[in-house]
Protein backbone atom coordinates (compact mmCIF):
# COMPACT_ATOMS: atom_id res chain seq x y z
CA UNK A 1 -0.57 21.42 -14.43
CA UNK A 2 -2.18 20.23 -11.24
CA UNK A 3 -1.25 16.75 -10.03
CA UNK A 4 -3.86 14.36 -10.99
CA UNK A 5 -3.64 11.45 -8.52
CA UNK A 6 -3.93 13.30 -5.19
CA UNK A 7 -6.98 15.01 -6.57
CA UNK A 8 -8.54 11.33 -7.86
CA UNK A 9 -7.49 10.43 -3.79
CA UNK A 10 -9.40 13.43 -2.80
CA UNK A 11 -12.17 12.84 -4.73
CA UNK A 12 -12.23 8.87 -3.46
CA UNK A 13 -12.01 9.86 0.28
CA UNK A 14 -15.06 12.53 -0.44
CA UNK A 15 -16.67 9.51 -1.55
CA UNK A 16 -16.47 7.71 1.56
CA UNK A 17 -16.57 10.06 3.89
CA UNK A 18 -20.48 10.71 5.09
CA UNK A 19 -19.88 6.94 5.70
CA UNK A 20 -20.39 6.86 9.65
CA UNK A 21 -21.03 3.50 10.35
CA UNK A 22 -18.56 1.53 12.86
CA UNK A 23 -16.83 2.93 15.66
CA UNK A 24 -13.14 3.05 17.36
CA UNK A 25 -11.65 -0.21 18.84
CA UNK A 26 -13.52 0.35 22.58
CA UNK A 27 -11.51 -2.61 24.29
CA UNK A 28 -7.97 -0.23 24.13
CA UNK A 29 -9.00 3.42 26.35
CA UNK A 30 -6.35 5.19 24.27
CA UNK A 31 -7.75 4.26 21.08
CA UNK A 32 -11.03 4.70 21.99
CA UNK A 33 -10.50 8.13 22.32
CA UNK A 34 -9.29 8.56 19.34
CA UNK A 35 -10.80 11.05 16.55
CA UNK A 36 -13.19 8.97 14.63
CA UNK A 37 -13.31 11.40 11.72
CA UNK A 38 -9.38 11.01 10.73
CA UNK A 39 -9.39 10.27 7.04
CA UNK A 40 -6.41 9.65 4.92
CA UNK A 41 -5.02 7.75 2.10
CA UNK A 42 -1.88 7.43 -0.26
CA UNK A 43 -0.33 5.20 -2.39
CA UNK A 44 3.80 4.85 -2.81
CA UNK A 45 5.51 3.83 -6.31
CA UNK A 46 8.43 1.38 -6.33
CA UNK A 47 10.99 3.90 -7.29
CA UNK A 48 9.72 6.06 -4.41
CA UNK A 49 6.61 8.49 -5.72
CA UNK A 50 4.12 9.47 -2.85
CA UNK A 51 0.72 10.65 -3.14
CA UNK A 52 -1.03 11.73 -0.65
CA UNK A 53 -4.49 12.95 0.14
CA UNK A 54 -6.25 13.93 3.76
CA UNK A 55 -4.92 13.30 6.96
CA UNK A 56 -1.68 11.39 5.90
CA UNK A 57 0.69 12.89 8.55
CA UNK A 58 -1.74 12.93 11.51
CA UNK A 59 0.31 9.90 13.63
CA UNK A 60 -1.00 6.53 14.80
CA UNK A 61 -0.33 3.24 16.36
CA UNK A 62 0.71 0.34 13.71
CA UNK A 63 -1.17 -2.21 15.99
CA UNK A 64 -1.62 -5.70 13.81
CA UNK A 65 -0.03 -3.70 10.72
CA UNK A 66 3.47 -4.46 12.58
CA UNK A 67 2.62 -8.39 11.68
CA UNK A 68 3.88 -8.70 8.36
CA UNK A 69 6.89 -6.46 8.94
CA UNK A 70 7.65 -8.57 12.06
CA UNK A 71 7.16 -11.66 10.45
CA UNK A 72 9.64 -10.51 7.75
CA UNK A 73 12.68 -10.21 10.47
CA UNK A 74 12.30 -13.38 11.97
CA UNK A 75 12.06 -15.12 8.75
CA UNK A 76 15.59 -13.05 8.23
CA UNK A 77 16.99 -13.40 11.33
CA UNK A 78 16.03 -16.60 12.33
CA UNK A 79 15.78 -18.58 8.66
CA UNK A 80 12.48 -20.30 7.47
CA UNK A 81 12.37 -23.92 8.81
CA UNK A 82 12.77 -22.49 12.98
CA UNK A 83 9.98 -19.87 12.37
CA UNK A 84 7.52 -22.33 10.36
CA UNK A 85 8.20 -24.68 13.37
CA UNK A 86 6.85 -22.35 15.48
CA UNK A 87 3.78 -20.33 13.42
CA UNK A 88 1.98 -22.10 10.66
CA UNK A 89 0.42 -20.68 7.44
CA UNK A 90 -3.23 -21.61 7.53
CA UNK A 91 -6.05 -19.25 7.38
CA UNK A 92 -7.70 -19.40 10.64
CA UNK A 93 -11.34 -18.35 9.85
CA UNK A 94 -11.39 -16.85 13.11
CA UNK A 95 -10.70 -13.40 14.68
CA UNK A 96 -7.16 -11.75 15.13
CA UNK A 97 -7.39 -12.34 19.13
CA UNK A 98 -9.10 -16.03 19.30
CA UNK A 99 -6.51 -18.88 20.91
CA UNK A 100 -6.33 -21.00 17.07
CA UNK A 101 -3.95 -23.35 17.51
CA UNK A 102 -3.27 -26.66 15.75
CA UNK A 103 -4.90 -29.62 17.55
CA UNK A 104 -1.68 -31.68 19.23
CA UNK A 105 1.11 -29.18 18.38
CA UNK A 106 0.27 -25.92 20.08
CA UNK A 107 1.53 -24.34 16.44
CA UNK A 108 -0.58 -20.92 16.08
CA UNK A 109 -1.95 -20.99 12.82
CA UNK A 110 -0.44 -17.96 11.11
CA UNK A 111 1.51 -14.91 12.04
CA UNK A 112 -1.56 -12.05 11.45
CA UNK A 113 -3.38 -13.45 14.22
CA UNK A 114 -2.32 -12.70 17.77
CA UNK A 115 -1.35 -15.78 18.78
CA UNK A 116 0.81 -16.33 15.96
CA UNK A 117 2.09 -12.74 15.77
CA UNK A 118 3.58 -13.11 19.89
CA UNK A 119 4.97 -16.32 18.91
CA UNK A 120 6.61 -14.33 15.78
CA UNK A 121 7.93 -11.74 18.49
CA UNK A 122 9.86 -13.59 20.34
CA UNK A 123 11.88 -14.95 17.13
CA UNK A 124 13.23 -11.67 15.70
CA UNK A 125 16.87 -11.66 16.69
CA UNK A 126 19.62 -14.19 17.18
CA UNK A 127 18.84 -16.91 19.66
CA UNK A 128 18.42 -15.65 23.68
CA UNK A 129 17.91 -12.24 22.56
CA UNK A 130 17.30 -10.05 25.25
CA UNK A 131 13.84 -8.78 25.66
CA UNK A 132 14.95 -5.15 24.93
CA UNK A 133 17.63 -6.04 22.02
CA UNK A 134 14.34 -7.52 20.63
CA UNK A 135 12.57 -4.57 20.81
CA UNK A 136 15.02 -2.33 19.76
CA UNK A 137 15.46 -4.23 16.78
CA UNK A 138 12.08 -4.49 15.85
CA UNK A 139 11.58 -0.58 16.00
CA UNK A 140 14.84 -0.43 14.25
CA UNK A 141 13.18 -2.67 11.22
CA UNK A 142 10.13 -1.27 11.00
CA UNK A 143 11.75 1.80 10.78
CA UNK A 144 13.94 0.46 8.13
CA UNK A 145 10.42 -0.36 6.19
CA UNK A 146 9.43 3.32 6.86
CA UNK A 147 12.92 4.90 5.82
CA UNK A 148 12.61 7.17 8.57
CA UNK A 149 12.98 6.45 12.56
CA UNK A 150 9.91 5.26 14.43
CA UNK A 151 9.33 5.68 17.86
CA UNK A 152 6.76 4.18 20.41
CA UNK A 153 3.97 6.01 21.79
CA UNK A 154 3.99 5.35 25.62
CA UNK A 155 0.82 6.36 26.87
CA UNK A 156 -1.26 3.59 23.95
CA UNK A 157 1.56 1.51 24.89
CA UNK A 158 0.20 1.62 29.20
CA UNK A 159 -2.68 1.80 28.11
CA UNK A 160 -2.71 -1.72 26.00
CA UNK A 161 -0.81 -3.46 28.83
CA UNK A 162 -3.46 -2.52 31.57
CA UNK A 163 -5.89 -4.34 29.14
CA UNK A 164 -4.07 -7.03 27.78
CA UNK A 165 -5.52 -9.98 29.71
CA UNK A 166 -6.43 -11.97 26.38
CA UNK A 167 -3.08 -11.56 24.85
CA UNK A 168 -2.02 -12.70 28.54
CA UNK A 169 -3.81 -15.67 28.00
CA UNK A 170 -2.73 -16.40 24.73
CA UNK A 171 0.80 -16.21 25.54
CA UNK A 172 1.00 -18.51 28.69
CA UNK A 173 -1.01 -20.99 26.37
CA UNK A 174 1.58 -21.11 24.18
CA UNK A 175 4.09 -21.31 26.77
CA UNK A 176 2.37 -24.48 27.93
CA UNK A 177 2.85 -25.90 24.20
CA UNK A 178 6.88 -24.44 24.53
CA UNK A 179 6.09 -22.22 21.32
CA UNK A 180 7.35 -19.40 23.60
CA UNK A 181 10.50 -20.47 25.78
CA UNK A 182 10.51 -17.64 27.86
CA UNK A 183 8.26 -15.63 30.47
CA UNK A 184 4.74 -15.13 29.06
CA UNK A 185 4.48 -11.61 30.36
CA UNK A 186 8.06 -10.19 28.98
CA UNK A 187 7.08 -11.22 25.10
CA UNK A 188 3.21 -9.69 25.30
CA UNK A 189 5.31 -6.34 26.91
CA UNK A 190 7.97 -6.50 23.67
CA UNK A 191 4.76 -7.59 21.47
CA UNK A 192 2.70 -4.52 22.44
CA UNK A 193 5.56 -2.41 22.34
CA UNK A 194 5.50 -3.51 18.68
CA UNK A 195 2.16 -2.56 18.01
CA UNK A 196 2.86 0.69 19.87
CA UNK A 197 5.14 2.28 17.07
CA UNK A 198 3.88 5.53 15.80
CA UNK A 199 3.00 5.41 12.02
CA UNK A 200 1.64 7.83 9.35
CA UNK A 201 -0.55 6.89 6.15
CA UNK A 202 2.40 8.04 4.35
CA UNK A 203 4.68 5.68 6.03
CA UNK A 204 2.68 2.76 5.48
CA UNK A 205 2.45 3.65 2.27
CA UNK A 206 5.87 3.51 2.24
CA UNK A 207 6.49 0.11 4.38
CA UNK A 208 3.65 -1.66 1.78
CA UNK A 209 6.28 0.30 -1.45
CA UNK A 210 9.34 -1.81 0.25
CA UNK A 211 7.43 -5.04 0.09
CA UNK A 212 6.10 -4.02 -3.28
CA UNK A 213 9.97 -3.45 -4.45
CA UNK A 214 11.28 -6.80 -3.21
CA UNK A 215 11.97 -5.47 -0.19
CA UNK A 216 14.44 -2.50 -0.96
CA UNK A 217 12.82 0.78 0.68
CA UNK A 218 12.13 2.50 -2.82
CA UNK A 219 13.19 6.06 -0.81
CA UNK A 220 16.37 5.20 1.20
CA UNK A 221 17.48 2.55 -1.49
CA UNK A 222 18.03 -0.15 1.97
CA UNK A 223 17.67 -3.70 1.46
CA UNK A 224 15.31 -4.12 4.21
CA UNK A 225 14.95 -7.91 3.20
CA UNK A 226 15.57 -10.31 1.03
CA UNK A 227 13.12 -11.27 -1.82
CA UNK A 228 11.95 -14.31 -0.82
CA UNK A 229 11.50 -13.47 2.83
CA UNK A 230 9.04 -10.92 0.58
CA UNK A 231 7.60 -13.57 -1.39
CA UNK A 232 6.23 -15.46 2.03
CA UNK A 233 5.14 -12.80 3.64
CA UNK A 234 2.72 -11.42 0.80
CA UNK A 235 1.55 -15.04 0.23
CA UNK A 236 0.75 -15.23 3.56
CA UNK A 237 -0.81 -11.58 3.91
CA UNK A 238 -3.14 -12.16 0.76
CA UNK A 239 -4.20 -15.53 2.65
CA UNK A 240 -4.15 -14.55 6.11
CA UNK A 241 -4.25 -10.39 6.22
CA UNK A 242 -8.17 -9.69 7.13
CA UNK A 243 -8.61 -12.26 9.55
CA UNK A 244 -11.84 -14.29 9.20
CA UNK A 245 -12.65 -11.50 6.07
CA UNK A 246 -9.92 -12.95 4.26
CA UNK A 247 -12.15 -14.94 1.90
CA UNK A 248 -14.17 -12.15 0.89
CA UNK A 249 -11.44 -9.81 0.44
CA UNK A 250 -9.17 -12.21 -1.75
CA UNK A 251 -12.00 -12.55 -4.42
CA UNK A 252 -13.40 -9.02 -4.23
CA UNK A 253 -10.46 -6.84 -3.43
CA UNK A 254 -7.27 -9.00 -4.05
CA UNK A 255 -4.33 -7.30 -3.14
CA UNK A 256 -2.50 -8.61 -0.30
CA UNK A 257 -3.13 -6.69 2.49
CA UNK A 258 -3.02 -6.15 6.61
CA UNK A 259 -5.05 -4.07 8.86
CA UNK A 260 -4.69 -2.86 12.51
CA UNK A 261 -7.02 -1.96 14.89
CA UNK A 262 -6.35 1.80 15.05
CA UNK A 263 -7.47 2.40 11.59
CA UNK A 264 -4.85 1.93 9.43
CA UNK A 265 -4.56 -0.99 6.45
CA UNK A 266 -2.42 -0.93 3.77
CA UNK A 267 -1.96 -3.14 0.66
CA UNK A 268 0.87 -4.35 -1.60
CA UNK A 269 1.23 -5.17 -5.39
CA UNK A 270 4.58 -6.51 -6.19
CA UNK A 271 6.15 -4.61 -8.34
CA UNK A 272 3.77 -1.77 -8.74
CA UNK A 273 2.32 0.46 -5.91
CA UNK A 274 1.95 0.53 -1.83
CA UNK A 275 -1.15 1.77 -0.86
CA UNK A 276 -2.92 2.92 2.93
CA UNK A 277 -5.74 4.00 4.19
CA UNK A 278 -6.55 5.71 7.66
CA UNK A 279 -10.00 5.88 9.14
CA UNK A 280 -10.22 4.49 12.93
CA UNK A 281 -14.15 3.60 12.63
CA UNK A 282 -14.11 -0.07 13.11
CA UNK A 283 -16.48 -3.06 11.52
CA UNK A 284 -17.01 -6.47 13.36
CA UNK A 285 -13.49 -7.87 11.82
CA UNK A 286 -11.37 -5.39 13.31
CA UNK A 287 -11.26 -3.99 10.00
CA UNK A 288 -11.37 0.21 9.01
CA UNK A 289 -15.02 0.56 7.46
CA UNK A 290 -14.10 3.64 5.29
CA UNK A 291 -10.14 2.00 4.55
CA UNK A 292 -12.13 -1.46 3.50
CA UNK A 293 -14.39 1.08 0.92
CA UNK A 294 -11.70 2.62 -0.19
CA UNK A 295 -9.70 -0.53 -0.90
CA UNK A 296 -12.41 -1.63 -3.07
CA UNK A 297 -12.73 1.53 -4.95
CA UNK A 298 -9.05 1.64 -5.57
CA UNK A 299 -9.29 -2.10 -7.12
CA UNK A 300 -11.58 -1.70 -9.20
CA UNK A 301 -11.09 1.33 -10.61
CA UNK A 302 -7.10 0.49 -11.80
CA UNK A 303 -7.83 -3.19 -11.51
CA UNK A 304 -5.25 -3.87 -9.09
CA UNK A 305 -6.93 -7.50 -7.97
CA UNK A 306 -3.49 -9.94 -8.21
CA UNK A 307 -5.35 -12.47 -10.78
CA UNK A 308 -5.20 -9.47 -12.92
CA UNK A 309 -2.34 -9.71 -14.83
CA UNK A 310 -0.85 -6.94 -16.23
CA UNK A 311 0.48 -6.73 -19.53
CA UNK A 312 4.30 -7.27 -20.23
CA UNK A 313 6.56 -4.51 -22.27
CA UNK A 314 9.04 -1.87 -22.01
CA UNK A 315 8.76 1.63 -20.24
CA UNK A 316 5.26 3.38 -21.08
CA UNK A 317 7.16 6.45 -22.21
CA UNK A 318 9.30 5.46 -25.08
CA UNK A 319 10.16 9.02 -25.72
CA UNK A 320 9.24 12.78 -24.19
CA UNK A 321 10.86 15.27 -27.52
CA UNK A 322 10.22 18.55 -29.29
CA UNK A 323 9.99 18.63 -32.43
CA UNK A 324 10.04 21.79 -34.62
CA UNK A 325 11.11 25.39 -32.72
CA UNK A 326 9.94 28.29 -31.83
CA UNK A 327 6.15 29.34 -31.88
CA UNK A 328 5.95 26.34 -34.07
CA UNK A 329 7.72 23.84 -31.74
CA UNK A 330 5.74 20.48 -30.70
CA UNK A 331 6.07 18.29 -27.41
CA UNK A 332 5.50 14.32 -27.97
CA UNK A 333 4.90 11.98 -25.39
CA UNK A 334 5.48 8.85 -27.22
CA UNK A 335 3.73 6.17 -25.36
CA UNK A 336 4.16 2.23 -25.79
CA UNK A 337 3.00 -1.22 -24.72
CA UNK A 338 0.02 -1.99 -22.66
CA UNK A 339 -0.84 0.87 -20.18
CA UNK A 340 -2.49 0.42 -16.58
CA UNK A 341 -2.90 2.76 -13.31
CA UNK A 342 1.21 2.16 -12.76
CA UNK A 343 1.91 3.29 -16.62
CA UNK A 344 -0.59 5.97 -16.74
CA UNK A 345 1.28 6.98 -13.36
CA UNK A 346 5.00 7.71 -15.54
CA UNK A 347 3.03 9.40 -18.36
CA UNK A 348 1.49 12.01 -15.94
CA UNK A 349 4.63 12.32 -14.10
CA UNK A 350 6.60 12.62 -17.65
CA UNK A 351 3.51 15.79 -18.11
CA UNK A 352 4.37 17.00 -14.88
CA UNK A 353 8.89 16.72 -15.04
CA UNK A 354 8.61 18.27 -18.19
CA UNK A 355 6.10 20.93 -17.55
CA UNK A 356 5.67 21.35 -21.25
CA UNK A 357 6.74 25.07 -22.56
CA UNK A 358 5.84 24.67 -25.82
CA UNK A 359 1.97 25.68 -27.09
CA UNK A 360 1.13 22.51 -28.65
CA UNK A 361 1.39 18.74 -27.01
CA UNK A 362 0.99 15.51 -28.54
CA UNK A 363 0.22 12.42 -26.76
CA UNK A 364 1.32 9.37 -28.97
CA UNK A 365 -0.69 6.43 -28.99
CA UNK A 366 0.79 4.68 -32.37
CA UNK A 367 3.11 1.56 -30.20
CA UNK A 368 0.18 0.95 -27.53
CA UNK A 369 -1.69 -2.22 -28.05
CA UNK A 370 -3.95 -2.09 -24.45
CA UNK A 371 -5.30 0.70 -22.16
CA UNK A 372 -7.10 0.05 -19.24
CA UNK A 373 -9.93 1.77 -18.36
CA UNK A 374 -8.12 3.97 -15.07
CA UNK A 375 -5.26 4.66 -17.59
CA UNK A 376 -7.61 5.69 -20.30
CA UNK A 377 -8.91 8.44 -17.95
CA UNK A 378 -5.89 9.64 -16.69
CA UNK A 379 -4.57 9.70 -20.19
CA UNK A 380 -7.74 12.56 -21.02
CA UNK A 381 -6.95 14.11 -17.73
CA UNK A 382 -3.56 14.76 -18.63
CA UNK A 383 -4.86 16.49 -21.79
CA UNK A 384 -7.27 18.15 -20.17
CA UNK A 385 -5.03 19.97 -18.05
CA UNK A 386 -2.92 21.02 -20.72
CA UNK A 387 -5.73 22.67 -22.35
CA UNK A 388 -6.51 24.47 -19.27
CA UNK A 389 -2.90 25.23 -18.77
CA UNK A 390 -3.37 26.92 -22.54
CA UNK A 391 -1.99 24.21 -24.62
CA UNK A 392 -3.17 22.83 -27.28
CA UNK A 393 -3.24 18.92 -27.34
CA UNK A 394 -3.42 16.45 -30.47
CA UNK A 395 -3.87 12.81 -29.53
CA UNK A 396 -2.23 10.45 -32.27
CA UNK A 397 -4.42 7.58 -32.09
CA UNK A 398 -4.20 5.62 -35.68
CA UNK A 399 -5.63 2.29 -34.15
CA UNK A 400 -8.51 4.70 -31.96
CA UNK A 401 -7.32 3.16 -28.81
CA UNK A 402 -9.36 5.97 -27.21
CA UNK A 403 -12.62 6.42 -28.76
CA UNK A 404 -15.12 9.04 -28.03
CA UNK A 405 -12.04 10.89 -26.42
CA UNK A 406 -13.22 13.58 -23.95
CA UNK A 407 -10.93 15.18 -21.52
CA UNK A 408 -13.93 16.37 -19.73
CA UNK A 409 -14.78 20.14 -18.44
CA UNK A 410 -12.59 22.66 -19.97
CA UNK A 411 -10.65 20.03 -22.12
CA UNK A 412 -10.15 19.58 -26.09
CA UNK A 413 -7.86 17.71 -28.15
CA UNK A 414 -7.39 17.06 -31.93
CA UNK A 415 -7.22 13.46 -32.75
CA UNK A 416 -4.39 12.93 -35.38
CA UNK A 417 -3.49 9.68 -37.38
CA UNK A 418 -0.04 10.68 -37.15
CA UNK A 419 2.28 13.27 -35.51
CA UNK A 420 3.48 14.41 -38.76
CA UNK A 421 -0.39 15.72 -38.96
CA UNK A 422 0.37 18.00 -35.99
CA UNK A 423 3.91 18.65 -36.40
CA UNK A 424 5.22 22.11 -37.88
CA UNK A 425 5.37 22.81 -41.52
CA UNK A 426 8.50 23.21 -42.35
CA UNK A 427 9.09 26.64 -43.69
């Protein structure tokens, strides 16, 4: 059976696609250069699924992505109280590279804005770190975040320096508040450095999975960092994340999230799924025009918003068994609880794993209370599949938590009140 959720990626970045509004950030040469038809996406399970669809190993800069990762090691290196001394946790309303500080203080607002996010550079490490320790472990977290080793891409890296007279600015104003104790120049060099580190959508996908799984890299099993380092960083990426969007984007999207200027943004639900998107056309925020779209789609087709709460219970797939032998034999996938995009997720890969031998499949509905409207449809997908694979599907639906079920093109299944109505007669 074909995989189902890099085709439904496919089919969303199709969707979005002829979308050619926006362009490349213009202020950075290097990224303005860069291929404004790149399109990618992928999300990354907990216990370490990827999907993938498009251009998700076609490298890129992490830019303002690096900003929650960052903001993670100083809160672990340093403890909470110095780094909340230094950065603050307000929205700013403003955009990522405005001077918002607080009135008196000199305190950057947050750490996703630039001024906040140089002050949260020069933090990661142990006290009088040296400028390249700091560096090196920064590219050694994020890397940690990636499970796999990062590396800094020179020539965006030159390129960002030779333009970085607002960051500049923004650093010697904070020196003159002593929110950075050392030279103004060195910490915008580590800080664009930082934003310099060569990603892939896959990887973010990944980095967004380890903040999604308290903070253990669902791949390489690493405790990157502990959970409530996690649990302030998402707060303040579902607050903070899309700069002066941040509003709109908490009540219509709702899933913590962070962008960067060279096209990437990726999203985290805790506990569920990491998700990014790649498309370096840029609107007025800063933001990726055809990620943003995506973003949306993705929400509200598996509800993913955070308000959304998803229903409590026990594994999806109470059983996967064969019943009968033979020509006669019978696969059940016995399915339980409530079931949304993350549930629907184990029953296809339970279809997939088992790769079903036998002629005839049944997909048990009898223990679910609640299906969602993304699960419902990759619940007929599944079946449909199998009947194009040759297999004949019943769907055991006493309670007709799927009504009007139909797979779509090429699919049929045989609803059943109960497996014994599609199990073997014994001889």
């Amino acid at each position: 059976m074909r995989p189902i959720i890099p085709d439904y990626l496919a089919e969303a970045l199709g969707d979005v696609e002829p979308d050619a509004s926006g362009e490349p950030a213009a202020y950075i040469p290097e990224l303005a250069a860069a291929d404004p038809e790149r399109l990618a996406a992928a999300f990354a399970t907990v216990d370490g699924r990827v999907y993938g669809a498009g251009d998700v190993d076609v490298p890129f800069t992490i830019q303002s992505i690096s900003k929650p990762f960052v903001y993670a090691l100083a809160l672990a290196d340093r403890g909470f109280d110095p780094v909340l001394a230094r950065v603050g946790v307000e929205p700013s309303g403003e955009a990522f590279n405005e001077i918002s500080l607080e009135s008196g203080s000199g305190r950057p607002l947050n750490p996703m804005i630039n001024a906040g996010a140089i002050t949260v550079h020069s933090l990661v490490g142990p006290e009088r770190c040296a400028p390249a320790d700091r560096v090196e472990r920064v590219i050694r977290g994020l890397s940690a975040f990636a499970g796999r080793q990062l590396t800094v891409d020179r020539q965006v890296y030159a390129s960002e320096m030779a333009t970085a007279h607002r960051n500049l600015a923004i650093a010697h104003m904070l020196r003159s508040h002593d929110m950075l104790t050392e030279d103004a120049r060195t910490v915008v060099e580590g800080y664009t450095e930082q934003c310099s580190v060569l990603v892939t959508t896959r990887d973010l996908a990944l980095m967004a999975a380890t903040l999604a799984n308290r903070g253990v890299n669902p791949l390489s099993g690493e405790t990157v960092v502990s959970e409530t380092v996690v649990r302030q960083v998402l707060s303040v990426m579902f607050s903070c994340g899309m700069y002066d969007a941040a509003g709109d984007w908490a009540t219509q999207v709702g899933i913590p999230a962070k962008s960067g200027v060279a096209g990437g943004l990726i999203g985290t639900l805790p506990g569920r799924i990491g998700i990014a998107t790649f498309s370096p056309r840029l609107d007025r925020h800063g933001n990726s025009v055809r990620g943003v779209s995506l973003f949306e789609r993705f929400s509200s087709d598996m509800g993913l918003h955070v308000m959304d709460v998803p229903s409590a219970g026990q594994a999806v797939v109470r059983s996967n068994h064969v019943l009968g032998s033979g020509t006669d034999a019978l696969r059940v996938l016995e399915l339980q609880g409530g079931i949304d995009f993350a549930g629907a997720e184990r029953v296809v890969r339970a279809a997939l794993e088992t790769a079903p031998p036998e002629a005839r499949v049944a997909v048990d509905l009898t223990r679910v209370h609640a299906i969602d409207d993304v699960a419902r449809r990759m619940v007929l997908e599944v079946a449909r599949r199998l009947t194009l694979d040759g297999q004949e599907v019943y769907l055991v639906d006493p309670e007709t938590m799927l009504p009007d079920p139909d797979p779509g093109e090429g699919g049929r299944v045989t609803v059943v009140r109960t497996v014994e109505e599609a199990a073997p007669t014994p001889s």
